[in-house]
Protein backbone atom coordinates (compact mmCIF):
# COMPACT_ATOMS: atom_id res chain seq x y z
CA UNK A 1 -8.68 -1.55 34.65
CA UNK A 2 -9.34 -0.52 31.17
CA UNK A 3 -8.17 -2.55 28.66
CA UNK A 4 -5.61 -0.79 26.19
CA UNK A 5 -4.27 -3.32 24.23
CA UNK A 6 -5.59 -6.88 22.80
CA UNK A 7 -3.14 -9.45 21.90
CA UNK A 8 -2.72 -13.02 20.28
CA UNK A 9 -0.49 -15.37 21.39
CA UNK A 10 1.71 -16.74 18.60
CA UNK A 11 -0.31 -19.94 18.51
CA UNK A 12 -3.10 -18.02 17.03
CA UNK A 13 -1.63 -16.49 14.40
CA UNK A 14 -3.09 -17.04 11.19
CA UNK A 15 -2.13 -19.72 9.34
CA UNK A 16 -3.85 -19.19 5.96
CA UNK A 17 -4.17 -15.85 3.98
CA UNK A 18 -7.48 -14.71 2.49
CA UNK A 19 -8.14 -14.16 -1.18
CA UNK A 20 -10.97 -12.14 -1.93
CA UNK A 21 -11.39 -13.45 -4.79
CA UNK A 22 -13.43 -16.13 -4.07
CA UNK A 23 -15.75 -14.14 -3.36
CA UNK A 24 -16.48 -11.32 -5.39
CA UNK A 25 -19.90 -11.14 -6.78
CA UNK A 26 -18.79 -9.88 -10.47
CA UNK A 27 -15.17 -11.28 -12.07
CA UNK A 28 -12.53 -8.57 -12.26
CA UNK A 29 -11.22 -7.72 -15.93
CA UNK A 30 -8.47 -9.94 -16.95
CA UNK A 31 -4.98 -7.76 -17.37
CA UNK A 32 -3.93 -7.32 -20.87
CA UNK A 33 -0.99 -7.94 -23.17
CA UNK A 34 -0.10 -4.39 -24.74
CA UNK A 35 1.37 -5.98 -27.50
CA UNK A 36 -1.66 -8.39 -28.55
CA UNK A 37 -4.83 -6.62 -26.83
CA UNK A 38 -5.56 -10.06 -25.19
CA UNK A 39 -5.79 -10.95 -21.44
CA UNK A 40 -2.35 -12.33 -20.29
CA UNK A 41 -1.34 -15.52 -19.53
CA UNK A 42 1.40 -17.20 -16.70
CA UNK A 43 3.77 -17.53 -19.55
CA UNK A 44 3.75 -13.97 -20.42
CA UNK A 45 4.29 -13.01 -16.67
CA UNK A 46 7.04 -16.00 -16.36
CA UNK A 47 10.23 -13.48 -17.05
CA UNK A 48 9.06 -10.82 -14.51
CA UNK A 49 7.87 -13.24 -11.56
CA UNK A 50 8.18 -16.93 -10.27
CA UNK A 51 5.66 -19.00 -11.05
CA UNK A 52 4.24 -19.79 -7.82
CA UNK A 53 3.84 -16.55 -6.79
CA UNK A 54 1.91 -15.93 -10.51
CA UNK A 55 -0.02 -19.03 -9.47
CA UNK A 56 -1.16 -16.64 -6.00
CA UNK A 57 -1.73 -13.55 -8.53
CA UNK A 58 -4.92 -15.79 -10.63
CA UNK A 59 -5.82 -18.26 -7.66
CA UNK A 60 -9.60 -18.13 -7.27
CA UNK A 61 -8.95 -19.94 -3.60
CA UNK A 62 -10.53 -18.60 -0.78
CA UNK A 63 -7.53 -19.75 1.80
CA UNK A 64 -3.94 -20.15 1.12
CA UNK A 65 -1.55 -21.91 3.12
CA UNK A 66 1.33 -19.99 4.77
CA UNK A 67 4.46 -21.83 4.86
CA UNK A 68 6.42 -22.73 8.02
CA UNK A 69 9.31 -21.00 6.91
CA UNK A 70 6.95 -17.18 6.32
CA UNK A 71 4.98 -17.61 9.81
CA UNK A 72 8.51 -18.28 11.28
CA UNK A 73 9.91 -14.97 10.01
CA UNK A 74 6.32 -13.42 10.92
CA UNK A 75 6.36 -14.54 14.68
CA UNK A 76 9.67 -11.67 15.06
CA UNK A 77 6.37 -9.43 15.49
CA UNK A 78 2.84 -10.96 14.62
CA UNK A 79 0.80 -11.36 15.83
CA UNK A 80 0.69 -7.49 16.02
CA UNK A 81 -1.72 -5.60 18.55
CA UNK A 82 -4.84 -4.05 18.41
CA UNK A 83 -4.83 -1.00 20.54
CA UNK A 84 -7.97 1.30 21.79
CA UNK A 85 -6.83 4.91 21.50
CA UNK A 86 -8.81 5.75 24.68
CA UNK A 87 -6.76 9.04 24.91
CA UNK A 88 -7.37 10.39 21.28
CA UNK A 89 -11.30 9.47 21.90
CA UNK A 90 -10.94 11.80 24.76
CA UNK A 91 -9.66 14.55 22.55
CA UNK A 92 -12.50 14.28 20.02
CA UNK A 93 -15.17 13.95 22.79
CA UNK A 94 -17.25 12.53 20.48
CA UNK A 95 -19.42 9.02 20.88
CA UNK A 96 -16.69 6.41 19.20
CA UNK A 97 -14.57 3.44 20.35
CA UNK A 98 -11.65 3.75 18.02
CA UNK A 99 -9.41 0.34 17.81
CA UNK A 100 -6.26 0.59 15.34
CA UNK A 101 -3.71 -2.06 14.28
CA UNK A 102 -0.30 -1.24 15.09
CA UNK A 103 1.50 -2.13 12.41
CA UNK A 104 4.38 -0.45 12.85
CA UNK A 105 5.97 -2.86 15.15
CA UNK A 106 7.76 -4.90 12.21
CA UNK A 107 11.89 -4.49 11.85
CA UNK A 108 11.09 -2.04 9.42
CA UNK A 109 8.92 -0.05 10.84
CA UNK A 110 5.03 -0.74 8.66
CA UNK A 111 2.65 -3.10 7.14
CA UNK A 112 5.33 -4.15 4.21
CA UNK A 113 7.16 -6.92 5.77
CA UNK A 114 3.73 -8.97 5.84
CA UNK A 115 4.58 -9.75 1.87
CA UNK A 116 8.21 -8.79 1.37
CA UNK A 117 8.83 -11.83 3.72
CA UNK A 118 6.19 -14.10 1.20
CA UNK A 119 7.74 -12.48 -1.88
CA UNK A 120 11.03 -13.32 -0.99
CA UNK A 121 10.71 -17.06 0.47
CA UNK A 122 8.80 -18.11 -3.06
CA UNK A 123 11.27 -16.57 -5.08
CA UNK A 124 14.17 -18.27 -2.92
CA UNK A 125 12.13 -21.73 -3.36
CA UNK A 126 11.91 -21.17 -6.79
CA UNK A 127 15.36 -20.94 -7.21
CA UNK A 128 15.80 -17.11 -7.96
CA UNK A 129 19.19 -15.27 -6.32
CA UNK A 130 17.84 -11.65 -6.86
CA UNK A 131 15.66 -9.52 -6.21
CA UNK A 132 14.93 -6.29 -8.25
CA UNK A 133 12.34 -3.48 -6.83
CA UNK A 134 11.04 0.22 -6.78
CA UNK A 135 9.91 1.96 -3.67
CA UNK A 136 8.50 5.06 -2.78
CA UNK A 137 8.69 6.60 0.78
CA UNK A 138 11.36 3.98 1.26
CA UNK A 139 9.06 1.58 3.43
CA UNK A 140 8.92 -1.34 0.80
CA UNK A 141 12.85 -0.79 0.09
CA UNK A 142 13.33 -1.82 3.43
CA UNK A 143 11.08 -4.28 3.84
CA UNK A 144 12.31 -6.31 1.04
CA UNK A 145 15.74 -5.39 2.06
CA UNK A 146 14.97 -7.07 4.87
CA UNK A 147 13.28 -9.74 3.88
CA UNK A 148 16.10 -10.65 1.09
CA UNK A 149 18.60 -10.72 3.93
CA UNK A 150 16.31 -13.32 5.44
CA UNK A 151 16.59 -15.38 2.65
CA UNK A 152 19.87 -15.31 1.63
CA UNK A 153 19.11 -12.97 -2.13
CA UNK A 154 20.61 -9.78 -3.26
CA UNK A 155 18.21 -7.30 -3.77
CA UNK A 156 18.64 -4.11 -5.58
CA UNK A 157 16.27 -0.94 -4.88
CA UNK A 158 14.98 2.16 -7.17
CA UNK A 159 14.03 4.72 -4.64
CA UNK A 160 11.89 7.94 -6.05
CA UNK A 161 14.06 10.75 -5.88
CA UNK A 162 12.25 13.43 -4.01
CA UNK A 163 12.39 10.49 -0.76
CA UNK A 164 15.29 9.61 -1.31
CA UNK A 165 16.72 13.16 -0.77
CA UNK A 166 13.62 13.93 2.11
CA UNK A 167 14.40 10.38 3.43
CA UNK A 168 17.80 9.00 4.15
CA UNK A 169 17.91 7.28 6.88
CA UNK A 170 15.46 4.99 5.14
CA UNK A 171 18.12 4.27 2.11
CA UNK A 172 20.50 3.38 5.51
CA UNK A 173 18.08 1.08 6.64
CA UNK A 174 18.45 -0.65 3.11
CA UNK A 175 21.70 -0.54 3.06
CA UNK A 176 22.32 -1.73 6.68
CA UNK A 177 20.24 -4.90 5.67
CA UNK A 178 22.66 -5.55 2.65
CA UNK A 179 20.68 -3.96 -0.53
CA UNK A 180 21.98 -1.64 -2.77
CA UNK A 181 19.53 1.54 -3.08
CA UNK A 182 19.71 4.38 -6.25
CA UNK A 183 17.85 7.45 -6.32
CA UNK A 184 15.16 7.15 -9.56
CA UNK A 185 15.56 8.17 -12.42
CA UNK A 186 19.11 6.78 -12.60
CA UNK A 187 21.44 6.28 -15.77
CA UNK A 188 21.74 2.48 -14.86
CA UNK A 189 18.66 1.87 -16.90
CA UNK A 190 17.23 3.15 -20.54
CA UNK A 191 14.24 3.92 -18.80
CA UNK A 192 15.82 6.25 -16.34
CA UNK A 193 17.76 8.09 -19.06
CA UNK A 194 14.93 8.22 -21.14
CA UNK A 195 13.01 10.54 -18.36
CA UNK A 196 16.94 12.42 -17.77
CA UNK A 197 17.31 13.48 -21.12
CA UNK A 198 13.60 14.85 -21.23
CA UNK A 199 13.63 16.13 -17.51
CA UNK A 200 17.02 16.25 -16.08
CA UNK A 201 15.61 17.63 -12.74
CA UNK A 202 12.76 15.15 -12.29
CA UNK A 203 11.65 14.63 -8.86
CA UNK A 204 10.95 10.82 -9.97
CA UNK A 205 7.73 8.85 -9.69
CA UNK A 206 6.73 5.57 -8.72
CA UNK A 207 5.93 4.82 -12.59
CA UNK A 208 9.31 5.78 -13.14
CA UNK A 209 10.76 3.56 -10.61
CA UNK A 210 9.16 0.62 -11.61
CA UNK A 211 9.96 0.94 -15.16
CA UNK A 212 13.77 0.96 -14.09
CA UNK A 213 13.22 -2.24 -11.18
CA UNK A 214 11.35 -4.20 -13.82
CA UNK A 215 14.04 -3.67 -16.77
CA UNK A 216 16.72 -3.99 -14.40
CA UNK A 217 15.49 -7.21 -13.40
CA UNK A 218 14.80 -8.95 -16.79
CA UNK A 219 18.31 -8.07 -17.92
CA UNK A 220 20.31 -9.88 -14.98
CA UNK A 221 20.09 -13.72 -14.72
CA UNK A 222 18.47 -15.60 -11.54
CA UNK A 223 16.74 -12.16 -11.18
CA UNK A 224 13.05 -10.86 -10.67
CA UNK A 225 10.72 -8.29 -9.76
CA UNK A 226 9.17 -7.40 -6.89
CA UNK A 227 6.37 -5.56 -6.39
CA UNK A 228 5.35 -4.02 -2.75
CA UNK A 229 1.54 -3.26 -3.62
CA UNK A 230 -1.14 -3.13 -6.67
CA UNK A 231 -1.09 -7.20 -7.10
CA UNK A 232 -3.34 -9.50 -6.19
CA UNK A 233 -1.03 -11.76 -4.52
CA UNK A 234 0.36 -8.68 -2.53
CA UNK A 235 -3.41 -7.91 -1.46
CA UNK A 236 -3.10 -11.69 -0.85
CA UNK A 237 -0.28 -11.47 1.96
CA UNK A 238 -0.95 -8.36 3.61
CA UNK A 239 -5.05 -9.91 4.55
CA UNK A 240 -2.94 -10.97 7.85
CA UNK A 241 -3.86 -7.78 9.19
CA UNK A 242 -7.37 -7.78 9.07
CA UNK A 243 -7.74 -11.66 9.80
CA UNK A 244 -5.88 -11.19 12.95
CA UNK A 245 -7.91 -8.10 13.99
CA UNK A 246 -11.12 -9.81 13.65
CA UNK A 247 -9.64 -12.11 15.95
CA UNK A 248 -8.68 -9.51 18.32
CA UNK A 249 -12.49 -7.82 18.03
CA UNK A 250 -13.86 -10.88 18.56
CA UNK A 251 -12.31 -11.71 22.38
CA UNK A 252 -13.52 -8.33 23.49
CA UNK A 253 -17.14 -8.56 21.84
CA UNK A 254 -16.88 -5.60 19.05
CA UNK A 255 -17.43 -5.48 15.45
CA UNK A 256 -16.46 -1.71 13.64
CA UNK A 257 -18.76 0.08 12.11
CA UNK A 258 -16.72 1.69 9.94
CA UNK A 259 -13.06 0.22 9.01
CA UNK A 260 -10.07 2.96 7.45
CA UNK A 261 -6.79 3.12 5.57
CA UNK A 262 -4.86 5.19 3.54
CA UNK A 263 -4.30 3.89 0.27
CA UNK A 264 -1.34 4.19 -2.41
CA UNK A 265 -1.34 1.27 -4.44
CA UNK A 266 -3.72 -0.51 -1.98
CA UNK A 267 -1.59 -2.84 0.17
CA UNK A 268 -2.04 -1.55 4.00
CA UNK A 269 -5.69 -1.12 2.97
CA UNK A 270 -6.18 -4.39 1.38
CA UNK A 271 -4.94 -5.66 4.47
CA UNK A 272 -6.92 -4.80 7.34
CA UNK A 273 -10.12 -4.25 5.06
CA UNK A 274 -10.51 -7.43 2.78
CA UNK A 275 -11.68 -9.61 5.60
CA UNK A 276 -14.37 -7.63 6.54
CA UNK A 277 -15.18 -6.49 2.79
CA UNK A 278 -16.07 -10.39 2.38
CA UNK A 279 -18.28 -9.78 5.18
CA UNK A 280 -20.02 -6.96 3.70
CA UNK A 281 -20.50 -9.12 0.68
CA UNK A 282 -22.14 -12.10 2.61
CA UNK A 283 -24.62 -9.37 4.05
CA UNK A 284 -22.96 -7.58 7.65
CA UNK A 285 -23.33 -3.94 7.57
CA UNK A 286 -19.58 -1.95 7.96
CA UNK A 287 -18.78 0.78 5.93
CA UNK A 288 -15.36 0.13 3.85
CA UNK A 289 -13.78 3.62 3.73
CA UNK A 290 -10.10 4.31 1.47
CA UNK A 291 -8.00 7.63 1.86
CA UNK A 292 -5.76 9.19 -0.35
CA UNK A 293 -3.68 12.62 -0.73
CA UNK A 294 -6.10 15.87 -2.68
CA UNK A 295 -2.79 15.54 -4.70
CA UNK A 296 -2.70 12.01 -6.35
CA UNK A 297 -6.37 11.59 -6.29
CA UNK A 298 -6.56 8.20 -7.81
CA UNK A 299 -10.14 6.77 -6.25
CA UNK A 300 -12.11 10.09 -5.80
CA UNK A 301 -11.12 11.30 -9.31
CA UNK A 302 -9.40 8.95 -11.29
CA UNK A 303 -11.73 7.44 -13.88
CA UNK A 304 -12.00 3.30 -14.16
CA UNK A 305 -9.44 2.05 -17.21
CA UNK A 306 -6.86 0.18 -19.01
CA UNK A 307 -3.25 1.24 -18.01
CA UNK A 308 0.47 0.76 -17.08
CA UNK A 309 1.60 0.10 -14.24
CA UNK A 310 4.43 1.82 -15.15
CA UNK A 311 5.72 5.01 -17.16
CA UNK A 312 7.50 3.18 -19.92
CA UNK A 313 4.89 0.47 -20.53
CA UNK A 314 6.63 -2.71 -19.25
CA UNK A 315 3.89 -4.00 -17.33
CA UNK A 316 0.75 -5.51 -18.82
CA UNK A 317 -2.07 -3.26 -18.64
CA UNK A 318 -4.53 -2.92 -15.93
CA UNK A 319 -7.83 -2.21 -15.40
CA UNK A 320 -7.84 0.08 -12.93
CA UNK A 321 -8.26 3.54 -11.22
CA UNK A 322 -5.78 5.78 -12.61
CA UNK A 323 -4.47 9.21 -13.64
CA UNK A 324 -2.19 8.15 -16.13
CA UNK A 325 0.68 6.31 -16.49
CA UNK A 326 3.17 9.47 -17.07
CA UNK A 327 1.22 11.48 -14.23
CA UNK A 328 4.00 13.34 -11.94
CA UNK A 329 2.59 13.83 -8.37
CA UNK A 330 3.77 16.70 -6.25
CA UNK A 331 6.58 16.38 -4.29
CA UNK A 332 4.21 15.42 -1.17
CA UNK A 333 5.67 13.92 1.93
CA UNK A 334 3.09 10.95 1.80
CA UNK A 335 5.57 8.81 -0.94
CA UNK A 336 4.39 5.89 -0.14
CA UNK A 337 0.60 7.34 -1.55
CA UNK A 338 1.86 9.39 -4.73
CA UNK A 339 1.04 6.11 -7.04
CA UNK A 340 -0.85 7.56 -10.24
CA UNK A 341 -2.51 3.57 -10.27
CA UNK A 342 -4.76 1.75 -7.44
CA UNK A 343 -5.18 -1.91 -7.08
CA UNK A 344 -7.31 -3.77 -9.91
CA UNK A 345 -8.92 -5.18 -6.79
CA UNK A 346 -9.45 -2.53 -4.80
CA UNK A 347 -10.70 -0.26 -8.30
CA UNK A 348 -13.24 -2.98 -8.16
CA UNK A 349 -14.52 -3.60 -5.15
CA UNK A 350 -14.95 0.53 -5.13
CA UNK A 351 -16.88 -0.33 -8.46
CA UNK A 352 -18.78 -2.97 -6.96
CA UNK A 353 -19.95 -0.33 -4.25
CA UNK A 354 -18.31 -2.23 -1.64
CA UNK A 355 -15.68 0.56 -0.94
CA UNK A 356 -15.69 4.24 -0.25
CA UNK A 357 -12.80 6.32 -1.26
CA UNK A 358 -12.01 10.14 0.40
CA UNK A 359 -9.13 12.38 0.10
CA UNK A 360 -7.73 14.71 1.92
CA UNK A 361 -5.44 17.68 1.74
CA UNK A 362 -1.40 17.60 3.58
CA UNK A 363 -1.99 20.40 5.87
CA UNK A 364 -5.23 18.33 7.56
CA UNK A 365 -3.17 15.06 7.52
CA UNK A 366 -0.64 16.69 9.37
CA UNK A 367 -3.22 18.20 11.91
CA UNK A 368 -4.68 14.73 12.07
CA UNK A 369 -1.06 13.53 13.17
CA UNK A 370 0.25 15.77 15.59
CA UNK A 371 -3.01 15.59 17.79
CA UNK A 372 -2.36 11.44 17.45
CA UNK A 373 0.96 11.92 18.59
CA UNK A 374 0.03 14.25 21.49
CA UNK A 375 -2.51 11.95 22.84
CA UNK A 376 -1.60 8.41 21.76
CA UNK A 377 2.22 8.63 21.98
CA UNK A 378 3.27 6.85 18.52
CA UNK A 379 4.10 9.09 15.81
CA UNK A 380 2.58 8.19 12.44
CA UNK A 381 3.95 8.26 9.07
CA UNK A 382 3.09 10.73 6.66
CA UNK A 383 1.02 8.11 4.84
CA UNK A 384 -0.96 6.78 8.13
CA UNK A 385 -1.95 10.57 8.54
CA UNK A 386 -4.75 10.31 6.03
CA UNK A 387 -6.18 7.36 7.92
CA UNK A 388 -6.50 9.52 11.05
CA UNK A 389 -7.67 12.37 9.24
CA UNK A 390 -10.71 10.26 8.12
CA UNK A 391 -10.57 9.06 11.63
CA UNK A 392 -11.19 12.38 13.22
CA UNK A 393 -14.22 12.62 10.20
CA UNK A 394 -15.67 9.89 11.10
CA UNK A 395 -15.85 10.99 14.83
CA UNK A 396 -17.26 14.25 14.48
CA UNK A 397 -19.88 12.76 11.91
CA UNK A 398 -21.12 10.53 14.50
CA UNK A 399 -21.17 13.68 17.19
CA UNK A 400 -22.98 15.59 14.79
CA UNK A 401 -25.68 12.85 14.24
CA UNK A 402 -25.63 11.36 18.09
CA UNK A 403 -25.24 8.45 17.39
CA UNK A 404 -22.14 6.23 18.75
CA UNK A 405 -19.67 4.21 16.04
CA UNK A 406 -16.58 2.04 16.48
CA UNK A 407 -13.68 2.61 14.00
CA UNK A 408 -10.99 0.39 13.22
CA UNK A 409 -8.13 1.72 10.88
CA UNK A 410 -4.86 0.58 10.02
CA UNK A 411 -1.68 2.00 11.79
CA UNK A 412 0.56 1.12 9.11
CA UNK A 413 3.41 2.58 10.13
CA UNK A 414 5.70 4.80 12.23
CA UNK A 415 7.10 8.31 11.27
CA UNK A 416 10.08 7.98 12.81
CA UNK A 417 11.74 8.36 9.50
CA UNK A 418 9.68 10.88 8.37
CA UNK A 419 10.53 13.73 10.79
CA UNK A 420 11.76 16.17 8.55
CA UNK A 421 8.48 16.06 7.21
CA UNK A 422 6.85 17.10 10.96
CA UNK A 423 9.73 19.72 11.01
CA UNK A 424 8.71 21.13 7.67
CA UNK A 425 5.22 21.43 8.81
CA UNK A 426 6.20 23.10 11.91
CA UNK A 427 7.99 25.42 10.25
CA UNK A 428 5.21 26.61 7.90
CA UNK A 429 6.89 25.24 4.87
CA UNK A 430 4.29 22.59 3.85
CA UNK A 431 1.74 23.63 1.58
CA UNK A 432 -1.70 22.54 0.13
CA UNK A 433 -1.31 21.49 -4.12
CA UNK A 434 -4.44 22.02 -5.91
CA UNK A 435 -4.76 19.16 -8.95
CA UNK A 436 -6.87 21.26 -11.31
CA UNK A 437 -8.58 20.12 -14.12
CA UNK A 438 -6.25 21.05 -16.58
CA UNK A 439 -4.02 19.28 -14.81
CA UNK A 440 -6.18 15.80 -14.74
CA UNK A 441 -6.94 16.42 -18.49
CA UNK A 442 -3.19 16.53 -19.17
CA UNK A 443 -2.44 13.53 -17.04
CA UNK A 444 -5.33 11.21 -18.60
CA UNK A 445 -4.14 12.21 -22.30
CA UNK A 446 -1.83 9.36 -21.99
CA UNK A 447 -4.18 6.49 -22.01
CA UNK A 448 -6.38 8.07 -24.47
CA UNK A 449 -5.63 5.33 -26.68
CA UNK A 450 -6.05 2.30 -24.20
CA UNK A 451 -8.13 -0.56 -24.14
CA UNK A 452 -12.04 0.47 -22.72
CA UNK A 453 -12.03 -0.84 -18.96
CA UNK A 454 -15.93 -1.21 -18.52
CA UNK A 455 -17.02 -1.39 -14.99
């Protein structure tokens, strides 16, 4: 019989996360204060996180510890499987093994619950009641919903408006796990009136969003912020993936050639890539490859700099890849990739050469996912689409040269939630957005003034 599936027992899950840090070749670029120009130090991040989660963020450790009390909460569905998608290999007809991590067998439904359940243990040990976040597509919101519920915190969520209108049953997931959930901009916070008064029909961003999360948490006590991507220590948590998927390679005797995921502020893709990343670094040839939407194209046009995290300039800034810290994506169905930032670690490793970054246009990712569904079963999310896009690129590139290639991407989550989007694009009503380059000049004339990031 053909094997389908690989699994761990829950004996072998990981019991230490992996911090690439250890091991890049060049230092990253510290983060800076905005207010002094000078790298940033635990105090200054004190207000906004615990410590010992800010401790994670600059660790230079190579492993981490998980505690008891996360791997407990993990073991409701890690170790996750590694399938073979023997019948979309079929469809391609083309010379690849294709292995994916099936992340969306969490509570929630993706990849997020791998740190919303870290995130909101350390802030429970360190004595903080609530929990204050942004999401976009809705899959973090739940996640840490979730997670807080675990935990015994309130958690309050600032949901991007265009999916929190496309996506409600993901606001009822939030609020079925106790959290209360507000379509961003709201007039709860300055920063959401600020963008209001200005654009009182704004679709809302994830800049915006976390502008709101992070004021709204530093003005209630026993509160912080939570962050579902873009950190260190969230790159930190979500390495889970990949760890456990060498595991799984390594009982059936394969290694990928080439290793995929989308990428939005760089979590899923941190996750299943880092480990092997640290591979490429100690000298084993796999190809590193990051996909994003044609629409937010932070890593394939986005130049290397100093910016916010955020639109009204309450985080430090970062170096990273970015299109500006006011850029407004198009009201895309991918909301979990319409980030205008990308992970300082991620920007860095693509600096480094270590990482390859792609994007692709809605209309293909859609393709991409329909023929998944038809042959492998699981709908994807809009976001997991631009994986298998590059997938299905990656398969005819190694038909076209004759030679064969494994490919392992991250699954990082179901579209369950997401079928109005599959019902717009049935219907015809999904279009293609061109990002000119008026349009990138405009977006990049906010951090004109910032800090030089050089690479």
């Amino acid at each position: 019989m053909e094997r389908t599936k690989i699994v761990l027992e829950d004996y072998e899950i990981p019991r230490q996360w992996y911090n690439i840090q250890a091991d890049l070749p060049k230092p990253m670029l510290p983060p800076l204060h905005p207010g002094t120009g000078k790298p940033v130090g635990p105090d200054d991040l004190a207000p906004i996180f615990p410590m010992n989660l800010i401790e994670q963020e600059v660790s230079q450790e190579r492993w981490i510890d998980i505690p008891e009390e996360v791997i407990e909460k993990y073991l409701l569905w890690r170790p996750s499987p590694l399938y073979r998608a023997r019948n979309f290999e079929k469809l391609l007809n083309a010379p690849v093994k294709i292995y994916y991590k099936n992340e969306g067998v969490s509570p929630p439904g993706s990849h997020k619950p791998n740190t919303a359940v870290a995130q909101a243990y350390y802030n429970k040990a360190f004595g903080i009641k609530r929990l204050s976040t942004e999401t976009g597509a809705g899959q973090w919101g739940s996640a840490l919903s979730m997670a807080c519920q675990m935990f015994g915190l309130e958690c309050r969520v600032f949901m991007v408006k265009v999916s929190y209108e496309q996506k409600p049953y993901r606001r009822l997931m939030m609020n079925t796990w106790g959290a209360q959930c507000f379509a961003s901009p709201t007039n709860l916070t300055e920063s959401g009136r600020q963008v209001l008064a200005e654009h009182p029909d704004s679709p809302g961003s994830l800049g915006i969003a976390i502008s709101e999360a992070v004021e709204d948490a530093v003005s209630h006590k026993d509160s912080r912020y939570a962050l579902g991507s873009v950190l260190n220590h969230v790159m930190l948590h979500q390495s889970i993936i990949g760890l456990e998927a060498q595991k799984q390679l390594e009982k059936i005797g394969e290694y990928p050639d080439v290793v995929i995921g989308c990428a939005g502020g760089g979590s899923n893709f941190a996750g299943i890539s880092f480990p092997f990343v640290r591979d490429e670094i100690h000298g084993k040839k796999v190809r590193i490859l990051a996909t994003e939407p044609a629409t937010c194209p932070t890593m394939t046009r986005g130049p290397f700099a100093y910016d916010f995290g955020d639109l009204a300039k309450k985080t430090p800034l970062l170096p990273m890849h970015t299109l500006g810290h006011d850029f407004m994506p198009p009201p895309t169905h991918a909301g979990g990739l319409r980030y205008h930032g990308m992970a300082p670690l991620v920007s860095h490793l693509i600096n480094l050469g270590f990482i390859e970054a792609r994007a692709y246009d809605q209309l293909d990712t859609f393709d991409a996912g329909v023929k998944w569904a038809r042959t492998e079963g699981f709908i994807p999310a809009p976001e997991t689409t631009h994986a298998i896009a590059a997938v299905v690129d990656e398969a005819m590139r190694a038909k076209a040269e004759g030679k064969e290639r494994t490919i392992l991407f991250n699954w990082s989550g179901h579209g369950l939630i997401d079928l109005a989007a599959y019902d717009a694009y049935f219907n015809g009503k999904l279009v293609d957005y061109k990002f000119s380059e008026e349009d990138m000049n405009k977006a990049l004339s906010a951090i004109a003034s910032h800090p030089v990031a050089t690479k």
